[in-house]
Protein backbone atom coordinates (compact mmCIF):
# COMPACT_ATOMS: atom_id res chain seq x y z
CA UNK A 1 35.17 -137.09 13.76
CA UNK A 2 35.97 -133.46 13.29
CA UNK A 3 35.24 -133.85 9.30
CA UNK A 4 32.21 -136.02 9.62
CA UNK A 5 30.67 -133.45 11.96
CA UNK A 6 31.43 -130.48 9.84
CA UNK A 7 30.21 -132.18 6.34
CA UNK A 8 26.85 -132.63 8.96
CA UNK A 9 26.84 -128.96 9.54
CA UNK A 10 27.41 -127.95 5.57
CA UNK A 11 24.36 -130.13 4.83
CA UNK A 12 22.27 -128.68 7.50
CA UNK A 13 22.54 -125.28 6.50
CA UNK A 14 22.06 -126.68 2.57
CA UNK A 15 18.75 -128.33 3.75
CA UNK A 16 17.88 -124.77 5.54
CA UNK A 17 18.51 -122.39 2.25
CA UNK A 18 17.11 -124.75 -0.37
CA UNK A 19 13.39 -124.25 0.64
CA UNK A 20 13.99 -120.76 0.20
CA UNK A 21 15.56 -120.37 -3.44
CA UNK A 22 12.40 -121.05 -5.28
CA UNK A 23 11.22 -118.02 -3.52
CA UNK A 24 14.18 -115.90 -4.02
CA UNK A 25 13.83 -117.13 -8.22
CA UNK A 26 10.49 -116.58 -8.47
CA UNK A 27 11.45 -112.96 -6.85
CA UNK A 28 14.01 -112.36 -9.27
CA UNK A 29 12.08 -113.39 -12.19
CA UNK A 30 8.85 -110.78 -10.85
CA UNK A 31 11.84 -108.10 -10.78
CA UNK A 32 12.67 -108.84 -14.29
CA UNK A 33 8.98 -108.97 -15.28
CA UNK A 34 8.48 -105.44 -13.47
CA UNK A 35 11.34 -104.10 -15.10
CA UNK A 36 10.01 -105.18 -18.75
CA UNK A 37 6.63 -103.76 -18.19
CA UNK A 38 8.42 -100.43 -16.98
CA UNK A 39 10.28 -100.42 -20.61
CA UNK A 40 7.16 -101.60 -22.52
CA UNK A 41 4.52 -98.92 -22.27
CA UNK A 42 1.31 -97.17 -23.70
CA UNK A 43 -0.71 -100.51 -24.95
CA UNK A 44 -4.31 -99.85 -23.93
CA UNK A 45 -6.74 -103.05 -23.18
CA UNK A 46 -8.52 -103.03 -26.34
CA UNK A 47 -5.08 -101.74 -28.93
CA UNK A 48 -4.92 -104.31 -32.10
CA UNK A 49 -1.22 -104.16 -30.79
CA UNK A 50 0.40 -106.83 -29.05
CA UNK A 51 2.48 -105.51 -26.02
CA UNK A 52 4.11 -109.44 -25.41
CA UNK A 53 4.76 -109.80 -28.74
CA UNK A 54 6.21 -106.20 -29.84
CA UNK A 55 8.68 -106.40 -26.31
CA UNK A 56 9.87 -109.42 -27.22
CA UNK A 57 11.06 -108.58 -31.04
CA UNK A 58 12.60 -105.66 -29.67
CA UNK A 59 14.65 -107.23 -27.23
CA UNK A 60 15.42 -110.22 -28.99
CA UNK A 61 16.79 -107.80 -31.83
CA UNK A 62 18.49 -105.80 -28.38
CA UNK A 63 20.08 -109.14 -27.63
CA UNK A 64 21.47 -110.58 -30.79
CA UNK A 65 23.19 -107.08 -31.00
CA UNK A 66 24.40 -106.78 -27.58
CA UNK A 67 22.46 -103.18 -27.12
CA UNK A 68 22.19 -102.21 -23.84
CA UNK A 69 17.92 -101.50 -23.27
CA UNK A 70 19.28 -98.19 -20.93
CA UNK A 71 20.70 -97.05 -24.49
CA UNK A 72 17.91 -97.05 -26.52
CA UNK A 73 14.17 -96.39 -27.02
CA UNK A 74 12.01 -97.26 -29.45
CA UNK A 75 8.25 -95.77 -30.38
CA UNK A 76 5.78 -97.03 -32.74
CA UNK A 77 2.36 -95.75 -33.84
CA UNK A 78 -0.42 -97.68 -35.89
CA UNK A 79 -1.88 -95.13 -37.91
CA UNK A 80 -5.07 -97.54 -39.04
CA UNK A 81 -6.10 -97.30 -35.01
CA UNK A 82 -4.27 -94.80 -33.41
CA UNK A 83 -2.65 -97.46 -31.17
CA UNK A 84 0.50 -96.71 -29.80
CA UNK A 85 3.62 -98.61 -27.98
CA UNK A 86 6.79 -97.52 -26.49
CA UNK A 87 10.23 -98.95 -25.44
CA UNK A 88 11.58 -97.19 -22.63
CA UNK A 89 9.38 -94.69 -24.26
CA UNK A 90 9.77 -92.71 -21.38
CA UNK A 91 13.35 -91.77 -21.25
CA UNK A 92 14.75 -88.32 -21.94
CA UNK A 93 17.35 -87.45 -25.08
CA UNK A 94 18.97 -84.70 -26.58
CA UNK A 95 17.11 -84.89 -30.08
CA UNK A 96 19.90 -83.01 -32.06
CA UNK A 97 17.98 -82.03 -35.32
CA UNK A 98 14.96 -83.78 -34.72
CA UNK A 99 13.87 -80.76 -32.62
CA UNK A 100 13.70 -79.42 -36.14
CA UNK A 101 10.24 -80.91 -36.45
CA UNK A 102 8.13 -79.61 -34.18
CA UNK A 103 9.76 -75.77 -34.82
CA UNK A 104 8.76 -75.49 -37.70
CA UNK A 105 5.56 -76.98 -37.79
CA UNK A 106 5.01 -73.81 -35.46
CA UNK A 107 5.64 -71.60 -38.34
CA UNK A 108 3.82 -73.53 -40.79
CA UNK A 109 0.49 -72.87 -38.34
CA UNK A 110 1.15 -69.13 -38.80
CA UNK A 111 1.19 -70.04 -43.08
CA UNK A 112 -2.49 -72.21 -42.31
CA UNK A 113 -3.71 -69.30 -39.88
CA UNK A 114 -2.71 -66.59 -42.61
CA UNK A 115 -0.17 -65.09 -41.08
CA UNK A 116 2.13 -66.10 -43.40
CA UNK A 117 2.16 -67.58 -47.09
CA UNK A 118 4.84 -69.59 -49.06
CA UNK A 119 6.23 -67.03 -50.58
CA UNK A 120 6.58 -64.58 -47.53
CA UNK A 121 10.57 -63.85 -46.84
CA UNK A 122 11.71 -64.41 -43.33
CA UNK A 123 15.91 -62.73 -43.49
CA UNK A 124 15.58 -62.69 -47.24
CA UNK A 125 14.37 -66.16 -47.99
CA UNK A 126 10.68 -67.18 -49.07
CA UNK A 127 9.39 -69.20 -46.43
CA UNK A 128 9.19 -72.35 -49.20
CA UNK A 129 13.26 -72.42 -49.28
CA UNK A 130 13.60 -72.14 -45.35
CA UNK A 131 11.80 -74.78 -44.62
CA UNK A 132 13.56 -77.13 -47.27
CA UNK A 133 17.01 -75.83 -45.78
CA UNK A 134 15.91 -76.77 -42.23
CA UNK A 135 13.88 -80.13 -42.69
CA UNK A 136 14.83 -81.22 -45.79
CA UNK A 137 18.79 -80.44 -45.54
CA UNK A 138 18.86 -79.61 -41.88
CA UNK A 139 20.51 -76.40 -41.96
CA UNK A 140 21.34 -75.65 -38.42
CA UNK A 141 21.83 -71.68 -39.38
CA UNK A 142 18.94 -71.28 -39.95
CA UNK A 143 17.01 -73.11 -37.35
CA UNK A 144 18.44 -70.83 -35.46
CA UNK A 145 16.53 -67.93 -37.32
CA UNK A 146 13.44 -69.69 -37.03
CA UNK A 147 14.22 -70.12 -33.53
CA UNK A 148 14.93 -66.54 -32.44
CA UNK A 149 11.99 -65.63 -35.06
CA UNK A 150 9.81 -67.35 -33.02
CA UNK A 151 10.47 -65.77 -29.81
CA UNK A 152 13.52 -67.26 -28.04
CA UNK A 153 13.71 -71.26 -27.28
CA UNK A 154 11.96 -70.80 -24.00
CA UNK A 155 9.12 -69.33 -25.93
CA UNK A 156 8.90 -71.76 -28.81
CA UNK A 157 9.71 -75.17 -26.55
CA UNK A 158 6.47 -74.19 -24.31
CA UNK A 159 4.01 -73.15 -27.61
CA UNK A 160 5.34 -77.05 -29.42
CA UNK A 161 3.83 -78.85 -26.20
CA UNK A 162 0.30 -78.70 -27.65
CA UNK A 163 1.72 -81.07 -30.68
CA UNK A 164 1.98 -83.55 -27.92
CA UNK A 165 -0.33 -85.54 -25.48
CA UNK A 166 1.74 -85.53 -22.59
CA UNK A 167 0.62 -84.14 -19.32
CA UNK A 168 2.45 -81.18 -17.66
CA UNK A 169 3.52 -83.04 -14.86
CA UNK A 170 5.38 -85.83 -17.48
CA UNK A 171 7.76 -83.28 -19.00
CA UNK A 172 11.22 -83.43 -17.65
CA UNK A 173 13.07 -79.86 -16.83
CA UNK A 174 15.28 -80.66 -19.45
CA UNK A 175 12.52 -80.15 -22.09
CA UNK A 176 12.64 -76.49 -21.67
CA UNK A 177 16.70 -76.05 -20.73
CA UNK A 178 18.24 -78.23 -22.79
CA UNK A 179 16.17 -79.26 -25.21
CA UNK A 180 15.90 -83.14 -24.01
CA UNK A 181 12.78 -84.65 -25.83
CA UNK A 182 11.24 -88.36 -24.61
CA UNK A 183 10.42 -90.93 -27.73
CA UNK A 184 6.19 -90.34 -26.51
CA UNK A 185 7.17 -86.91 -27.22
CA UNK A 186 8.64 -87.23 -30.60
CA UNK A 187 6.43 -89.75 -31.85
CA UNK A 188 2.85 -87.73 -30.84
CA UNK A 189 4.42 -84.61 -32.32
CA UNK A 190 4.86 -87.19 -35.92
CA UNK A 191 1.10 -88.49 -34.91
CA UNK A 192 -0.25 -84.57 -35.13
CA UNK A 193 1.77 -83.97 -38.28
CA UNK A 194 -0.18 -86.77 -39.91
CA UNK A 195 -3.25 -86.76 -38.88
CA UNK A 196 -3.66 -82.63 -39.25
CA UNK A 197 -1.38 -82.00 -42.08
CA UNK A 198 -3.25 -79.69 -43.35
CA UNK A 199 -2.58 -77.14 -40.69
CA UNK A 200 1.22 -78.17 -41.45
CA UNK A 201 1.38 -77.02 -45.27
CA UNK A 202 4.58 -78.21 -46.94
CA UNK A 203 6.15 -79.92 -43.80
CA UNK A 204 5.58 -83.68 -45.04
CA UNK A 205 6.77 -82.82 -48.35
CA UNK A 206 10.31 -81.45 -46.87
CA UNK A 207 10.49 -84.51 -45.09
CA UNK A 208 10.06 -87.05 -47.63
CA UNK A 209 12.44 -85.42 -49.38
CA UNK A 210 15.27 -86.15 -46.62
CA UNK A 211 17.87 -88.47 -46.05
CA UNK A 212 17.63 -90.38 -49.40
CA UNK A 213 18.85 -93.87 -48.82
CA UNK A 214 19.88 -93.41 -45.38
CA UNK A 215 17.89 -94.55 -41.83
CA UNK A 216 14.57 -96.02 -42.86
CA UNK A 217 15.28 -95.48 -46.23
CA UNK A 218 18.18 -97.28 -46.85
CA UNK A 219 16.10 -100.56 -46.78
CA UNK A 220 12.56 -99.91 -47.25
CA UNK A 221 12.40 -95.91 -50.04
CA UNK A 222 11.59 -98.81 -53.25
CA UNK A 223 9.17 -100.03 -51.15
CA UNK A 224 7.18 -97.34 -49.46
CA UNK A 225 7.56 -93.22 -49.16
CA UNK A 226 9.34 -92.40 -46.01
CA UNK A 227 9.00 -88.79 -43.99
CA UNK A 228 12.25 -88.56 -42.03
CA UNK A 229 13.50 -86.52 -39.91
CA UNK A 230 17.56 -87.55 -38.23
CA UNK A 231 19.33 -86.34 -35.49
CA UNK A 232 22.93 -86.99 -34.66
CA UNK A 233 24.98 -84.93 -31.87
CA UNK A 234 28.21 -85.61 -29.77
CA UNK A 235 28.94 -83.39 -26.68
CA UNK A 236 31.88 -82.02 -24.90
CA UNK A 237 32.10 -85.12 -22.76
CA UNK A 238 31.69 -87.57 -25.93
CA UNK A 239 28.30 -88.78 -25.52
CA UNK A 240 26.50 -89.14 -28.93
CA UNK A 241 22.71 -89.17 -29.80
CA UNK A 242 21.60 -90.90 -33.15
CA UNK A 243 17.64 -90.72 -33.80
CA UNK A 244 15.26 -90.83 -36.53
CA UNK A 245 11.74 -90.36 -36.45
CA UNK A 246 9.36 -90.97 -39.34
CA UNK A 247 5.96 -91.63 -41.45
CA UNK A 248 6.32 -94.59 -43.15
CA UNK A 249 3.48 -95.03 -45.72
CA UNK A 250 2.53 -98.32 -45.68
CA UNK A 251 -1.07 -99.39 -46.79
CA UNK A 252 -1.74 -98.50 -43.53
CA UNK A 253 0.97 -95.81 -42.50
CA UNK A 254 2.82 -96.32 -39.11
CA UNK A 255 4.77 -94.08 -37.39
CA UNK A 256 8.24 -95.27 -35.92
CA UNK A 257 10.51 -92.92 -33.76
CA UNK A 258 14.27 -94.81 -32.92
CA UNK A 259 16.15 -92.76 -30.16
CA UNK A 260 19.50 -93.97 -29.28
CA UNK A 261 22.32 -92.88 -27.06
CA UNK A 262 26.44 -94.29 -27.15
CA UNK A 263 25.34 -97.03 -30.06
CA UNK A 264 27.54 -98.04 -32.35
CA UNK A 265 26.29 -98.77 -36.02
CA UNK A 266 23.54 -96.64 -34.87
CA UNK A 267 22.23 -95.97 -38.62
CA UNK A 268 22.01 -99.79 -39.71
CA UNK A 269 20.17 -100.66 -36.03
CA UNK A 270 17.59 -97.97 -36.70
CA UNK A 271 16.85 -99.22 -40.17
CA UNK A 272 16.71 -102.40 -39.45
CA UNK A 273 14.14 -101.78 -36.07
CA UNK A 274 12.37 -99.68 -38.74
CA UNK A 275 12.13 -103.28 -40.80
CA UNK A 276 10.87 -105.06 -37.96
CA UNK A 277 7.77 -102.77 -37.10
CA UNK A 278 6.85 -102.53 -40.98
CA UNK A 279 6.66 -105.94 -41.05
CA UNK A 280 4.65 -105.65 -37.88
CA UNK A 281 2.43 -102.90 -39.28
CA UNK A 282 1.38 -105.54 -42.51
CA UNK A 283 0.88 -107.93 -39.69
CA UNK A 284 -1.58 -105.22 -38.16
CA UNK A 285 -3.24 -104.82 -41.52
CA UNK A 286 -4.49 -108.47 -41.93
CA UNK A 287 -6.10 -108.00 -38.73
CA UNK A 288 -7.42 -105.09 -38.99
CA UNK A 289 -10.78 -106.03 -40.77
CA UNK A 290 -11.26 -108.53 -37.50
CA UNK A 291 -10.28 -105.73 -34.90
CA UNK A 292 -12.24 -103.27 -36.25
CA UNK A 293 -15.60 -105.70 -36.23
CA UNK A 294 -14.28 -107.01 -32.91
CA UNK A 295 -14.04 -103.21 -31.42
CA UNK A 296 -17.56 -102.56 -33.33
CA UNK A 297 -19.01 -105.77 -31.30
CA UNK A 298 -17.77 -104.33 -28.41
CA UNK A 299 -18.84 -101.02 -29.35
CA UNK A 300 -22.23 -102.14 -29.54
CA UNK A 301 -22.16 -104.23 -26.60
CA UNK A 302 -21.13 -101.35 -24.27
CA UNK A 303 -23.95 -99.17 -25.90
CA UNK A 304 -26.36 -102.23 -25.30
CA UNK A 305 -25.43 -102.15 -21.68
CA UNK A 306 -25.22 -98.53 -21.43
CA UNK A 307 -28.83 -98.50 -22.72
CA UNK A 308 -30.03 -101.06 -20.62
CA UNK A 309 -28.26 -98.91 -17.24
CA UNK A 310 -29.71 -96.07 -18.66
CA UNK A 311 -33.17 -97.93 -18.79
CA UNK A 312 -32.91 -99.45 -15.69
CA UNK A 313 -31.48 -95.94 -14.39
CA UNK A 314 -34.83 -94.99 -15.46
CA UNK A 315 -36.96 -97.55 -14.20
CA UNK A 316 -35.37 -96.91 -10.61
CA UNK A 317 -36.28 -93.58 -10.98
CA UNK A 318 -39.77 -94.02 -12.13
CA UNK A 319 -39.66 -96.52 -9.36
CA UNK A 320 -38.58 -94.26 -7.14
CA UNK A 321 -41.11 -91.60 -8.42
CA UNK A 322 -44.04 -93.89 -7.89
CA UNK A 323 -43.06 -94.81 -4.07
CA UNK A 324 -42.53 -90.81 -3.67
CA UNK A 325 -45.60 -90.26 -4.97
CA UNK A 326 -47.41 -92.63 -3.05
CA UNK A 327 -45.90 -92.21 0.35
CA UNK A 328 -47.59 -88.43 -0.97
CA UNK A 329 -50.79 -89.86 -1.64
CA UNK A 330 -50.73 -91.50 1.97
CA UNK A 331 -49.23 -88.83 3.37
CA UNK A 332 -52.42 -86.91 2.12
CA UNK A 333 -54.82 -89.35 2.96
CA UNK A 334 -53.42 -89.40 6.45
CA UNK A 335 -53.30 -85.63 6.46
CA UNK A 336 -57.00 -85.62 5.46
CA UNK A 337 -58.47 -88.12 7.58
CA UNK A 338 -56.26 -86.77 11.06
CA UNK A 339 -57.75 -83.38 9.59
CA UNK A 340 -61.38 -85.21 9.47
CA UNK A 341 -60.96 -86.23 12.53
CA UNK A 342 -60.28 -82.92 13.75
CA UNK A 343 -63.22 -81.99 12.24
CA UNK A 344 -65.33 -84.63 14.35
CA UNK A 345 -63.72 -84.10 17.16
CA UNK A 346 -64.40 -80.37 16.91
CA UNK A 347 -68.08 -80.68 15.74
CA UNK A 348 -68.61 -83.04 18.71
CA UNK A 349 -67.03 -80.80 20.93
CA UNK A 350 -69.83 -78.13 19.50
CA UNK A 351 -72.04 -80.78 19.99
CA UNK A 352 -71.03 -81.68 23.99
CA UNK A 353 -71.16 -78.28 24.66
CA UNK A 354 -74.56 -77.69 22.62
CA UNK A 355 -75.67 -80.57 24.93
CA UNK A 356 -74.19 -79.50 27.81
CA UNK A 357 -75.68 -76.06 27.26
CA UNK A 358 -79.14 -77.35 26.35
CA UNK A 359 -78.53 -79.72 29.38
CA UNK A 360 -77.62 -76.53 31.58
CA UNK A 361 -80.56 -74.76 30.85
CA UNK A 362 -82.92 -77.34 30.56
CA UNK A 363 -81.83 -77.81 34.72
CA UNK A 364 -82.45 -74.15 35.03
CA UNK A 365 -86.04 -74.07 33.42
CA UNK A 366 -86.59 -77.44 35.39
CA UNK A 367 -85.27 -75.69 38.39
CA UNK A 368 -87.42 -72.48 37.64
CA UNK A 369 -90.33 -74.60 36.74
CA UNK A 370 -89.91 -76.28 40.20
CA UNK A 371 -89.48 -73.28 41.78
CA UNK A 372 -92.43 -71.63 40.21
CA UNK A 373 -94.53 -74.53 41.30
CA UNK A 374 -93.62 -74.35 44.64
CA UNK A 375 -94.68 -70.61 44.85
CA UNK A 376 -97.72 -71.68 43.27
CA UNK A 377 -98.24 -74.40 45.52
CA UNK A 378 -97.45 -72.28 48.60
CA UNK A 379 -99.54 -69.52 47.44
CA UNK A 380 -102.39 -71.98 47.00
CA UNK A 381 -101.13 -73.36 50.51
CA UNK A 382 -101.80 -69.78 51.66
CA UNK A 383 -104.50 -69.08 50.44
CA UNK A 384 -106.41 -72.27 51.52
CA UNK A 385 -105.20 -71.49 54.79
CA UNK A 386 -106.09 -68.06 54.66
CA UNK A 387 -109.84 -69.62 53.04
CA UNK A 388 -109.87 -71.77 56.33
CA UNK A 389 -109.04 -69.14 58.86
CA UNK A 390 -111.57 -66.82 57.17
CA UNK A 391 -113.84 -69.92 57.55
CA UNK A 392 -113.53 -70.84 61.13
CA UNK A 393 -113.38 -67.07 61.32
CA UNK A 394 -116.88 -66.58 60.46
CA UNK A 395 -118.26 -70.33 61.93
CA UNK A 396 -116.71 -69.31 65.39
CA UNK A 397 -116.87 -65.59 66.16
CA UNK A 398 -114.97 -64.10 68.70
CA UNK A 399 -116.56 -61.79 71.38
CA UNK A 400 -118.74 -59.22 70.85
CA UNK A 401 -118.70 -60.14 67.37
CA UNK A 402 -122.36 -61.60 65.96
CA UNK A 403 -122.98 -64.61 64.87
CA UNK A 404 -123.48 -64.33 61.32
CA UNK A 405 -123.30 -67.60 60.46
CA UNK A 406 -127.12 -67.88 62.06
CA UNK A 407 -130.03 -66.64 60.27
CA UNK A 408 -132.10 -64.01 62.04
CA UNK A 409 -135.24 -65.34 63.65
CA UNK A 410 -137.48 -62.80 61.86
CA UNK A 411 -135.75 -63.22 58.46
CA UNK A 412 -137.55 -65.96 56.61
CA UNK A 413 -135.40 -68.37 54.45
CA UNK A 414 -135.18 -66.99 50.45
CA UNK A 415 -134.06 -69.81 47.97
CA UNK A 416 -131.02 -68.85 46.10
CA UNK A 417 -130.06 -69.56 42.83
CA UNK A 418 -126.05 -69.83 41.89
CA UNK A 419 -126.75 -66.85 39.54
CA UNK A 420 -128.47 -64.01 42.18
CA UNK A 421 -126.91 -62.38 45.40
CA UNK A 422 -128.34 -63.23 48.39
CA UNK A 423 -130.46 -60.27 50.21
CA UNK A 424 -130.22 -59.73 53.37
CA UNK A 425 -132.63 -58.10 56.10
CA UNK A 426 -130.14 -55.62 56.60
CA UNK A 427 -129.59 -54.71 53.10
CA UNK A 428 -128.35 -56.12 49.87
CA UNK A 429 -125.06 -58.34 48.75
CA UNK A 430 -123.94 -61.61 48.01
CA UNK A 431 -124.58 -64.64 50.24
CA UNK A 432 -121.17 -66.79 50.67
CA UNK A 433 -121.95 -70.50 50.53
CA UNK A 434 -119.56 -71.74 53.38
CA UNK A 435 -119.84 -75.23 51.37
CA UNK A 436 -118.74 -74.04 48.26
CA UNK A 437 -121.33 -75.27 46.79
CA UNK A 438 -124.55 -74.37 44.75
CA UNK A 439 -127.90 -74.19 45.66
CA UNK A 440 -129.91 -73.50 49.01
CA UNK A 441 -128.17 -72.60 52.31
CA UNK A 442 -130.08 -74.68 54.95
CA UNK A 443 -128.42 -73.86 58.47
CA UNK A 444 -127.78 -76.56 60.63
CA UNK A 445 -130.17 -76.47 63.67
């Protein structure tokens, strides 16, 4: 019972972990996947080169020779393109004499700039023979010279950066204290030496001259022309450094840079990587015709659609222009007719108050006009009562006033005319008609 019940447990916790190791695979295999694409750089998008395929001949080759990746690094460079791939590119070696390289191409600047000429002596020696001791024969002595010529190591290792691409922050301390140079490094410093060799007089020549039949050479010199430049140290603690870095001139020259650290048979592993990416490079080459018109396709392409952003960039703005310009135009309009309006509203104003004015004194000349008729009409009013008291004032006299309104018994009646006074018996003057009217006075009896 005890058995049966712990063969049920063992299953149990089998069922439990099983779901879970296809996750924990797949995990491992992204690790692994992560870790190749951290050894396999510098393939851009577009490159003619083939980061799958150029990983997996080096590590097959890694494999079948039992090379640890940690040990070595490999750099190539497609001269036809400028494309470029590295193998744990990124690591740092001492470069023994392939430091050689780069110091010297410092001193053939100062020959390009005219500071110096073949035949100028640096310690005795024409500058020609130095640099075939150092490059072509690696004469450690005097690289040294050179070295101390050029200011001091600290002094020389800073000016050789511009022979690279790398940025400031990618150099490792031991660049400038020890020396240490990364495959990128190497390989861009072989990339400026070919592609401005003329500012490099007599460098490429040195180099083709070393290391017959050895590294690259030892398989592929009847084939092609090889510029080589080895390095090989041990240290104190027994840790060795084997490298070579070189132009190989195929029909369309690559550039191949082989740093290796601890490796056994180091000089027949180089040579034969260095087989491997020629044969790579003639690959390249067949391609090349088809890359180039595929990279001019897309050239044209991206300048199509750059053209047609820059058009529609355009047409937005035109776009853009035209609304401005008409929210202006209405702004204007809208500005002019509120300022119209103004205008009305101020010109009726004028006109209310005109009114208003005329108005006012059209009330005041009514009013005066009123008035003044009044006074006329109560001066009349007067006056016909001052006619009608004078009237009854002469029709009913008061005492001991005559009666003048009665002719005089002795006065015979004269007829009148409207034109002539009236004569009296007492004298003469004018007759009043108390009728107002014309004619004859005939008293009333």
């Amino acid at each position: 019972m005890g058995k049966t019940l712990r063969l049920l447990a063992i299953v149990l916790i089998w069922a439990m972990l099983l779901p879970g190791l296809p996750a924990f695979a797949a995990e491992a295999e992204e690790e692994t996947a992560q870790e190749k694409v951290k050894l396999s750089s510098g393939v851009d998008e577009d490159s003619i080169l083939d980061d799958t395929v150029l990983t997996s001949k080096v590590e097959s080759f890694l494999e079948e020779w039992d090379i640890d990746p940690q040990q070595i690094s490999v750099g190539y460079c497609y001269t036809a393109t400028g494309d470029s791939w590295y193998y744990n590119g990124e690591e740092w070696f001492y470069p023994a004499s392939m430091y050689k390289v780069p110091l010297m191409m410092l001193v053939a600047e100062k020959e390009y700039e005219g500071e110096l000429t073949q035949d100028t002596e640096i310690h005795g020696e024409k500058l020609s023979r130095v640099e075939e001791l150092i490059l072509t024969h690696s004469n450690n002595d005097w690289a040294h010279i050179i070295r101390e010529y050029l200011g001091g190591d600290d002094v020389w290792r800073e000016e050789a950066k511009k022979f690279a691409q790398l940025k400031e922050e990618d150099y490792d301390p031991d660049y400038l204290d020890y020396c240490y140079f990364s495959n990128m490094y190497m390989t861009q410093v072989m990339e400026t030496l070919y592609t401005q060799q003329e500012r490099f007089p007599n460098i490429i020549n040195c180099l083709l001259a070393a290391e017959p039949g050895e590294y690259y050479k030892s398989s592929l010199e009847d084939k092609y022309e090889i510029a080589q430049k080895y390095g090989s140290f041990e240290d104190s603690r027994g840790e060795k450094f084997n490298h070579c870095s070189a132009i190989i001139y195929t029909p369309n020259p690559c550039i191949v840079t082989v740093m290796t650290s601890n490796v056994t048979k180091y000089e027949t592993i180089i040579s034969k990587l260095g087989d491997i990416l020629v044969d790579y490079t003639l690959q390249m080459d067949a391609q090349l015709e088809s890359h180039q018109q595929r990279l001019e396709e897309a050239a044209a392409e991206e300048q199509r659609l750059r053209e047609e952003a820059a058009a529609e960039a355009q047409r937005q703005r035109e776009e853009q222009q035209r609304q401005e310009e008409e929210q202006q135009r209405l702004l204007e309009e809208q500005q002019a007719a509120e300022a119209k309006a103004q205008r009305r509203k101020e010109i009726l104003g004028y006109v209310l108050k005109g009114a208003a004015a005329i108005a006012v004194l059209a009330v005041v000349i009514l009013a005066v006009r009123a008035k003044l008729k009044k006074a006329e009409r109560e001066k009349r009013r007067r006056m016909d009562q001052r006619s009608r008291s004078r009237r009854g004032s002469e029709s009913y006299p008061g005492p001991g006033r005559p009666d003048r309104s009665r002719p005089r018994a002795t006065a015979p009646p004269e007829e009148e005319t409207g034109s002539g006074p009236v004569q009296g018996a007492g004298g003469s003057g004018r007759a009043k008609d108390p009728k107002g009217r014309g004619g004859k006075y005939t008293p009333r009896h």
